[in-house]
Protein backbone atom coordinates (compact mmCIF):
# COMPACT_ATOMS: atom_id res chain seq x y z
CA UNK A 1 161.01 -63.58 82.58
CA UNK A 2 159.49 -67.05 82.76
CA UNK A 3 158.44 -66.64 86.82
CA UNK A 4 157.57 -63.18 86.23
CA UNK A 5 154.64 -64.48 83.26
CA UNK A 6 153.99 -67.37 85.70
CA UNK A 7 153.64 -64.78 88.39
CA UNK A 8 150.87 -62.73 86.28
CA UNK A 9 149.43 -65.22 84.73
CA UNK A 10 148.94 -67.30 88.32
CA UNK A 11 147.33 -63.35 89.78
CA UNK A 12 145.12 -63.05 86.44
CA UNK A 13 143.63 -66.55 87.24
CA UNK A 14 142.75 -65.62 90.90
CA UNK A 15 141.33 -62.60 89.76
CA UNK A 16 139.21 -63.66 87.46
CA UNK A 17 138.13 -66.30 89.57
CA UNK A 18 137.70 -63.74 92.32
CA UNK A 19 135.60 -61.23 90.02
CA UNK A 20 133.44 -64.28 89.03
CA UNK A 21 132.48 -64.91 92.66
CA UNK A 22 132.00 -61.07 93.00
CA UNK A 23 129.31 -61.70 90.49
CA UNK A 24 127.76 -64.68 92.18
CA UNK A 25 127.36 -62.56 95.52
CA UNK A 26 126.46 -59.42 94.59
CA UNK A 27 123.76 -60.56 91.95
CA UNK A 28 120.85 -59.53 91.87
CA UNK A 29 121.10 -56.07 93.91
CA UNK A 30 117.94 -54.67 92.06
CA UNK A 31 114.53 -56.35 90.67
CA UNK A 32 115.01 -58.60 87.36
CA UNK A 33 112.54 -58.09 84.61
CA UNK A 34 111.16 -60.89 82.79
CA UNK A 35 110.16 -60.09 79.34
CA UNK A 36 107.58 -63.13 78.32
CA UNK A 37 107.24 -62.65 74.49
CA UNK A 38 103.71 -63.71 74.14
CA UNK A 39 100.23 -61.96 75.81
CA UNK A 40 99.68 -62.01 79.76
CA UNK A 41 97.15 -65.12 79.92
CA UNK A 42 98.72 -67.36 77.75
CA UNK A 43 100.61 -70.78 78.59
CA UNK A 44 103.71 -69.49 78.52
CA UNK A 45 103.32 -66.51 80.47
CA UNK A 46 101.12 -68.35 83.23
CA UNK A 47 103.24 -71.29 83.88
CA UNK A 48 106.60 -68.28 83.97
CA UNK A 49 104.44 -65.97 87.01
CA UNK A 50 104.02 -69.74 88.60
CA UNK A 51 108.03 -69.49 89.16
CA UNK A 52 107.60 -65.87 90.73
CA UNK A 53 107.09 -66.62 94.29
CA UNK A 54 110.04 -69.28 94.71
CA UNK A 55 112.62 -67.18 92.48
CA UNK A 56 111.96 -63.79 94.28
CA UNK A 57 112.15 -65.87 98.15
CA UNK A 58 115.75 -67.23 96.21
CA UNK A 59 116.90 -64.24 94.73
CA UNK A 60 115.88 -61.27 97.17
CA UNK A 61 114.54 -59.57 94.96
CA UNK A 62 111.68 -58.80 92.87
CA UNK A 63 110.55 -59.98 89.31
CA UNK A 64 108.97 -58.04 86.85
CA UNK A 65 107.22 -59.35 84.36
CA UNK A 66 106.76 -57.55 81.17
CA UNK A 67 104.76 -59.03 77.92
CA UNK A 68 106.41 -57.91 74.56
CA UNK A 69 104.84 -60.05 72.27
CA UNK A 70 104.34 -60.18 68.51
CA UNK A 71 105.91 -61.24 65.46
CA UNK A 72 105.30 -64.70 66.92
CA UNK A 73 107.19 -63.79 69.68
CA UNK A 74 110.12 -62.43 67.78
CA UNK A 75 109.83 -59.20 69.18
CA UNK A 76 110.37 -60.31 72.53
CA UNK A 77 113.41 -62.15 71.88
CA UNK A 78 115.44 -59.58 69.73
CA UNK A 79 114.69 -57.14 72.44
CA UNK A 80 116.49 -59.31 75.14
CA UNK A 81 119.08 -60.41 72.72
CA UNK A 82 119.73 -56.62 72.31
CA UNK A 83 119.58 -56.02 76.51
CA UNK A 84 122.98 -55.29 78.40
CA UNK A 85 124.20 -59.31 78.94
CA UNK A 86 124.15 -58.36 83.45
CA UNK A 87 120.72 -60.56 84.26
CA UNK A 88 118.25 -58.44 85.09
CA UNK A 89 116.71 -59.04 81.58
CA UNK A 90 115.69 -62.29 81.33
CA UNK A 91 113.32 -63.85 78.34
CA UNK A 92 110.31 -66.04 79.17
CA UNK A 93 109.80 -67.78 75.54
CA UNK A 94 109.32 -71.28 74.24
CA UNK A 95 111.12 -73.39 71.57
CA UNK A 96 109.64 -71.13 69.32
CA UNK A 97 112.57 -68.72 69.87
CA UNK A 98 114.54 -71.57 67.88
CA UNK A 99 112.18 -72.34 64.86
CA UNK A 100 111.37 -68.50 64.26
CA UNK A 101 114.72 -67.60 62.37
CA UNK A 102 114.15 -70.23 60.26
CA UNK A 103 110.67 -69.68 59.05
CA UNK A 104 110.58 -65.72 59.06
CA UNK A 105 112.71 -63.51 57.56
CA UNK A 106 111.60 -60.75 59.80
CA UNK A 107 113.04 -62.56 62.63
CA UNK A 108 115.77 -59.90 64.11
CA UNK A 109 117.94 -62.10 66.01
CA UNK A 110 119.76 -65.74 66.05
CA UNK A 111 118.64 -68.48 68.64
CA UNK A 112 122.60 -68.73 69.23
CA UNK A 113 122.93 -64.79 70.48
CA UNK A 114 120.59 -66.11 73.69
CA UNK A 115 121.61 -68.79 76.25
CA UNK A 116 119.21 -70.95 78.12
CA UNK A 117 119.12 -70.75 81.90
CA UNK A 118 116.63 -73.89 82.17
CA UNK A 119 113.18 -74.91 80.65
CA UNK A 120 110.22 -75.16 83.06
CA UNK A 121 108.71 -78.42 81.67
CA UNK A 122 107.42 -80.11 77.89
CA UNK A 123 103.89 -80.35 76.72
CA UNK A 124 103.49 -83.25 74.50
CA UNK A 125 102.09 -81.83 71.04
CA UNK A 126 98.69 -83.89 70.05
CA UNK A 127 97.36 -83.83 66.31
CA UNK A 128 93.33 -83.08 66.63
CA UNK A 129 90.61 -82.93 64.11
CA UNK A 130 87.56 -81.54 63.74
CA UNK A 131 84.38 -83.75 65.50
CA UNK A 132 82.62 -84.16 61.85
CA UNK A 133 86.14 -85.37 60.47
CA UNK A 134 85.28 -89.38 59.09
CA UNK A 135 89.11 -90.26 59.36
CA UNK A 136 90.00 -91.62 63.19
CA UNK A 137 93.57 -92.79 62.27
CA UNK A 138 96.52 -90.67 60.34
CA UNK A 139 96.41 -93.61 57.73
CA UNK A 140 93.16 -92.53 57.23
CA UNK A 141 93.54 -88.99 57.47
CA UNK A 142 96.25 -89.39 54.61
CA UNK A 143 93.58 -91.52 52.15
CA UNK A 144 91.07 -89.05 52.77
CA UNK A 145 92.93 -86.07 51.88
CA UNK A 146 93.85 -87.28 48.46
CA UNK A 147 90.11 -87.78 47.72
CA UNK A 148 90.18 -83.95 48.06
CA UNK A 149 91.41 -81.37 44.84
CA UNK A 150 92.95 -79.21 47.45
CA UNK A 151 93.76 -81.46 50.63
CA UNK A 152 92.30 -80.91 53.78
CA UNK A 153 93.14 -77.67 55.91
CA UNK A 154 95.85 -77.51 58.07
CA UNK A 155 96.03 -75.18 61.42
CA UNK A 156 99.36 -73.89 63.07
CA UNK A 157 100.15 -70.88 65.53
CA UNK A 158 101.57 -68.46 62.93
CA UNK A 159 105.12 -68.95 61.04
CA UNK A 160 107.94 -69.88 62.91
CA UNK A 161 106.16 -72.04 65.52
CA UNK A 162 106.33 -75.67 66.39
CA UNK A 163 103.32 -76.18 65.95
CA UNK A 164 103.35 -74.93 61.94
CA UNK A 165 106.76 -77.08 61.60
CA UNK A 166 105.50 -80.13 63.55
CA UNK A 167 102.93 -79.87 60.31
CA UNK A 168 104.95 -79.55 57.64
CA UNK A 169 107.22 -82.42 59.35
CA UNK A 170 104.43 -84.82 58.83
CA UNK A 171 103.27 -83.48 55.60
CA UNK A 172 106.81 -84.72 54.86
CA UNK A 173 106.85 -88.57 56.29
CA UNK A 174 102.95 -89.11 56.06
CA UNK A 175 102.12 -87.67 52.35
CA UNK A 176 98.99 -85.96 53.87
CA UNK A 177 97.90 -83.39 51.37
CA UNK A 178 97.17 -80.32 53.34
CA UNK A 179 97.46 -76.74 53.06
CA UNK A 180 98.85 -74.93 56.10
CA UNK A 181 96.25 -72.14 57.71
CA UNK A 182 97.76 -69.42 60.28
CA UNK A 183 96.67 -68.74 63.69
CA UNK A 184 97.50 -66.48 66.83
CA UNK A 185 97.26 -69.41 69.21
CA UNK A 186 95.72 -72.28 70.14
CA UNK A 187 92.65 -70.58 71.28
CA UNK A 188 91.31 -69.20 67.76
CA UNK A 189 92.50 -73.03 66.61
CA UNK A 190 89.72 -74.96 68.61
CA UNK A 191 87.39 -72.79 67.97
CA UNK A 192 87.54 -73.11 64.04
CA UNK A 193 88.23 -76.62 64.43
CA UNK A 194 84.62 -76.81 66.84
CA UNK A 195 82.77 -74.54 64.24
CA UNK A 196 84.23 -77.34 61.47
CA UNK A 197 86.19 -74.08 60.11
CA UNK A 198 89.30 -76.27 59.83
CA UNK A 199 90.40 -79.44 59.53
CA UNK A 200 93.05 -80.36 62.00
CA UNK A 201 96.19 -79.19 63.69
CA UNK A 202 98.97 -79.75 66.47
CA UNK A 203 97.97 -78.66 69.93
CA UNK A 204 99.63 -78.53 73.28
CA UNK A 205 98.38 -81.26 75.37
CA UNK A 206 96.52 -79.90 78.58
CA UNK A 207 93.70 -80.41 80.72
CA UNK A 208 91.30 -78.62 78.37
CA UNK A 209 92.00 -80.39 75.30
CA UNK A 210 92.05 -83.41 76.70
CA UNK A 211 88.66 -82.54 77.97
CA UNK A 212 87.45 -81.98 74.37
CA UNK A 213 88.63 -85.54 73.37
CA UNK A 214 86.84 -87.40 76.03
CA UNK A 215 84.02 -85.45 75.21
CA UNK A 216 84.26 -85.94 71.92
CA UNK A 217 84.14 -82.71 71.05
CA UNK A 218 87.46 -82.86 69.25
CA UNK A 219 89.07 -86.18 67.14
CA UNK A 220 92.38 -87.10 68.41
CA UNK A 221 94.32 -88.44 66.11
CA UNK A 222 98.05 -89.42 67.55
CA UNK A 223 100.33 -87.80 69.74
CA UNK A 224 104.07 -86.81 68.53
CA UNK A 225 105.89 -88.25 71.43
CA UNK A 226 107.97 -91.94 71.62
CA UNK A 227 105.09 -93.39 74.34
CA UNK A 228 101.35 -92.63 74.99
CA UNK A 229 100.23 -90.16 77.41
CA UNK A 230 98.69 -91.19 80.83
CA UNK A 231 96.56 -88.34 80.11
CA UNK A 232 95.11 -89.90 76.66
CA UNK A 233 96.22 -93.85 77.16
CA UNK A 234 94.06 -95.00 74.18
CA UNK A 235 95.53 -92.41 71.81
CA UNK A 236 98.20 -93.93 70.04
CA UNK A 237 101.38 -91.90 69.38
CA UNK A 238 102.70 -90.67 65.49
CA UNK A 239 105.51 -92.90 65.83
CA UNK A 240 103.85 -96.36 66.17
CA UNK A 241 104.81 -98.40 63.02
CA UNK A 242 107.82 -95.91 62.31
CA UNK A 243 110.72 -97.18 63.67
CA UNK A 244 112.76 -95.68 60.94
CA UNK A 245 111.46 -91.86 61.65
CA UNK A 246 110.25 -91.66 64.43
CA UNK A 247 107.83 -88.74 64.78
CA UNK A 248 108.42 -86.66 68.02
CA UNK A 249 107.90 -82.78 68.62
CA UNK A 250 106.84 -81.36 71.92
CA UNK A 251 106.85 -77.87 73.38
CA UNK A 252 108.83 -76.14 76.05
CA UNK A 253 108.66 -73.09 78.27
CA UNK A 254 111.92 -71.74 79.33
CA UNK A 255 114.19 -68.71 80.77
CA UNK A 256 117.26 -67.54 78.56
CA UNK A 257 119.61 -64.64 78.85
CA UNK A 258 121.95 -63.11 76.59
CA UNK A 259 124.76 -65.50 75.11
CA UNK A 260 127.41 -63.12 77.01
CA UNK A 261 125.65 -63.24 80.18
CA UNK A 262 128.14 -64.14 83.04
CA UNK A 263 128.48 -67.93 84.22
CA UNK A 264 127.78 -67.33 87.72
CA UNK A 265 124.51 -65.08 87.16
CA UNK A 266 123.47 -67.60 85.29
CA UNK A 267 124.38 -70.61 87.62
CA UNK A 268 122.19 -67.95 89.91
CA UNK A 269 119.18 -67.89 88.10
CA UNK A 270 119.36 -71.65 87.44
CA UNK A 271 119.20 -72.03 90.66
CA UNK A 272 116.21 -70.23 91.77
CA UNK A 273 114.54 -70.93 88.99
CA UNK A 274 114.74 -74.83 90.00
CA UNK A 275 113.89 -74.31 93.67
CA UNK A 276 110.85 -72.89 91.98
CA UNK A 277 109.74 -75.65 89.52
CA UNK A 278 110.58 -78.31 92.34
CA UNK A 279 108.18 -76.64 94.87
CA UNK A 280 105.24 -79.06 95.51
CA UNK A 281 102.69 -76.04 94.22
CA UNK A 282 104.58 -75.53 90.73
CA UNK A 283 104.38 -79.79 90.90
CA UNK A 284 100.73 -79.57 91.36
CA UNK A 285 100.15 -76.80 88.59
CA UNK A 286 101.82 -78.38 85.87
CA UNK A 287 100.24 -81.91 86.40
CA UNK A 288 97.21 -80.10 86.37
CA UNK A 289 98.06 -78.45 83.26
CA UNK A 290 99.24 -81.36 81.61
CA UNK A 291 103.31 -80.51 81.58
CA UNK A 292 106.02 -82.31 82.81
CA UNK A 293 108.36 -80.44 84.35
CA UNK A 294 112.33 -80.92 84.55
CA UNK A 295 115.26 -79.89 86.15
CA UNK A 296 118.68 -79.42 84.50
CA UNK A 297 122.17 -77.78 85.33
CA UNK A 298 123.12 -74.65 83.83
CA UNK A 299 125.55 -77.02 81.89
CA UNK A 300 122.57 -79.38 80.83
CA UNK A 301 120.56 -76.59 79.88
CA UNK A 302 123.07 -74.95 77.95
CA UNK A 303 123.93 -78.47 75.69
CA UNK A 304 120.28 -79.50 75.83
CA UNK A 305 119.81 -76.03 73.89
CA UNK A 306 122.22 -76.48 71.26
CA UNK A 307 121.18 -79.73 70.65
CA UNK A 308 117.24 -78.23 70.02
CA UNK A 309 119.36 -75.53 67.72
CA UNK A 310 120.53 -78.56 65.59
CA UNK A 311 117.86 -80.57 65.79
CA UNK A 312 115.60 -77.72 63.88
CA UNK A 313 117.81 -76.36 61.49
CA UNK A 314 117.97 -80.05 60.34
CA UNK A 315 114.06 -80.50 60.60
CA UNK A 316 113.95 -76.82 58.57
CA UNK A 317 116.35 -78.56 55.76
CA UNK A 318 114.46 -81.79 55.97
CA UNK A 319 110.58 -80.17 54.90
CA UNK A 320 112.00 -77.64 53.02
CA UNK A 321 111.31 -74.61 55.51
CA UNK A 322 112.48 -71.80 54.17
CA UNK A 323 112.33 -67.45 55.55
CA UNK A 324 109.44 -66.00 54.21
């Protein structure tokens, strides 16, 4: 009885092992979709059609991209989560996908129920005010709110983004008083803050706003990173003279299946997707765009993401962020 189970159990191994390769060769045998949960034209759906070329030369087939945005992108991502788990749905989304559950009861999914194939690269997130604002420095910034009855206004991309809890983080260690004003991006955001419709707000760093800072045309105020930026070498980061919190929140663009998604599709599409952001004209792009871009192992990616899972659900408990 004992070599018989050892017999089976030996065959079950080999088989399983066989079907996984089965997997690896036959995948993809038909185009792959690529749901981006935010509008065609924005970052994150302009840096994913970058990737196209490389992935479809390293995949044989074609990619489709589809926008289903909304709900702060929550729309997008409970529609994947909900997709057969076989890779040719794939989600184009940012760390947003994490925070959203936490901020918005509306949210129909759990960041665990999708796996991460790899990110495409991190924007730094820099804190700008409006050109008239007096205050240069955050210490400032926080003095000059509390002359105020009601604080100064503060602009984020909608609940459930990083950029609205990057706000109420440093509400939390700075004592700024500020009230927190939704937008639907970072576009309508400059353009208040230009018109002096609102005070200041967390931005992606890129070549356009760092445009508007040299120009003067927008205040920068720090940068939420642990070093300066090359980019903006003069503007100080959040965490200098905080060694005991230090104050860092960036965003990233990334590719995630469903959480039941076979290993080897996914080692597949880790794999063509990092042929495509180490090609010398994804390279170019994204240092033009102000991103750094990474590479990491479907196993990197996958404990990188878990760690991001953690690392919110504590910053949610931290400032109080609760689903509204």
């Amino acid at each position: 009885m004992h070599i018989k189970q050892s017999i089976f159990l030996g065959a079950f191994i080999a088989a399983a092992a066989l079907g996984s390769n089965s997997w690896a060769q036959a995948y993809p045998t038909k185009p792959v979709t690529i749901r981006v949960a935010f509008p065609a034209g924005g970052p994150a759906d302009v840096f994913i059609r970058q990737t196209l070329p490389k992935m479809q030369a390293e995949l044989g087939q074609p990619l489709i991209i589809e926008n289903l945005s909304g709900a702060g992108g929550t729309i997008g991502a409970a529609n994947v989560v909900k997709a057969p788990a076989d890779g040719y749905v794939v989600l184009g989304h940012t760390n947003d996908l994490v925070i959203a559950p936490l901020a918005m009861a509306s949210a129909q999914y759990k960041a665990e129920q999708l796996r991460l194939v790899a990110p495409l690269g991190f924007s730094d997130m820099l804190l700008v005010a409006r050109p008239s604002m007096t205050a240069r420095t955050l210490a400032e910034l926080v003095d000059y709110s509390k002359t105020l009855p009601n604080g100064l206004s503060l602009a984020h991309q909608g609940p459930g983004s990083t950029t609205q809890l990057a706000g109420e983080d440093l509400k939390a260690v700075s004592g700024v008083k500020a009230t927190g004003v939704p937008y639907k991006g970072t576009a309508p955001i400059v353009q208040d803050m230009l018109g002096g419709h609102v005070d200041f707000g967390f931005v992606p760093l890129g070549m356009a706003t760092v445009a508007m800072v040299q120009q003067k045309k927008l205040i920068a105020i720090g940068i939420a990173a642990a070093k300066r930026n090359p980019m903006l070498p003069d503007v100080p980061t959040l965490s200098e003279g905080r060694p005991e919190r230090p104050f860092l929140h960036r965003q990233w663009i990334g590719l995630l299946v469903p959480r039941a998604t076979p290993e080897a599709v996914v080692q597949r599409l880790n794999k063509a997707l990092t042929e495509a952001v180490q090609s010398p004209e994804f390279q170019k792009f994204s240092t033009d765009g102000g991103v750094v871009t990474v590479t990491m192992s479907a196993k990197e990616a996958e404990d990188f993401y878990h760690a991001e899972i953690r690392k919110y659900g504590e910053l949610a408990r931290q400032t109080n962020l609760q689903p509204q």
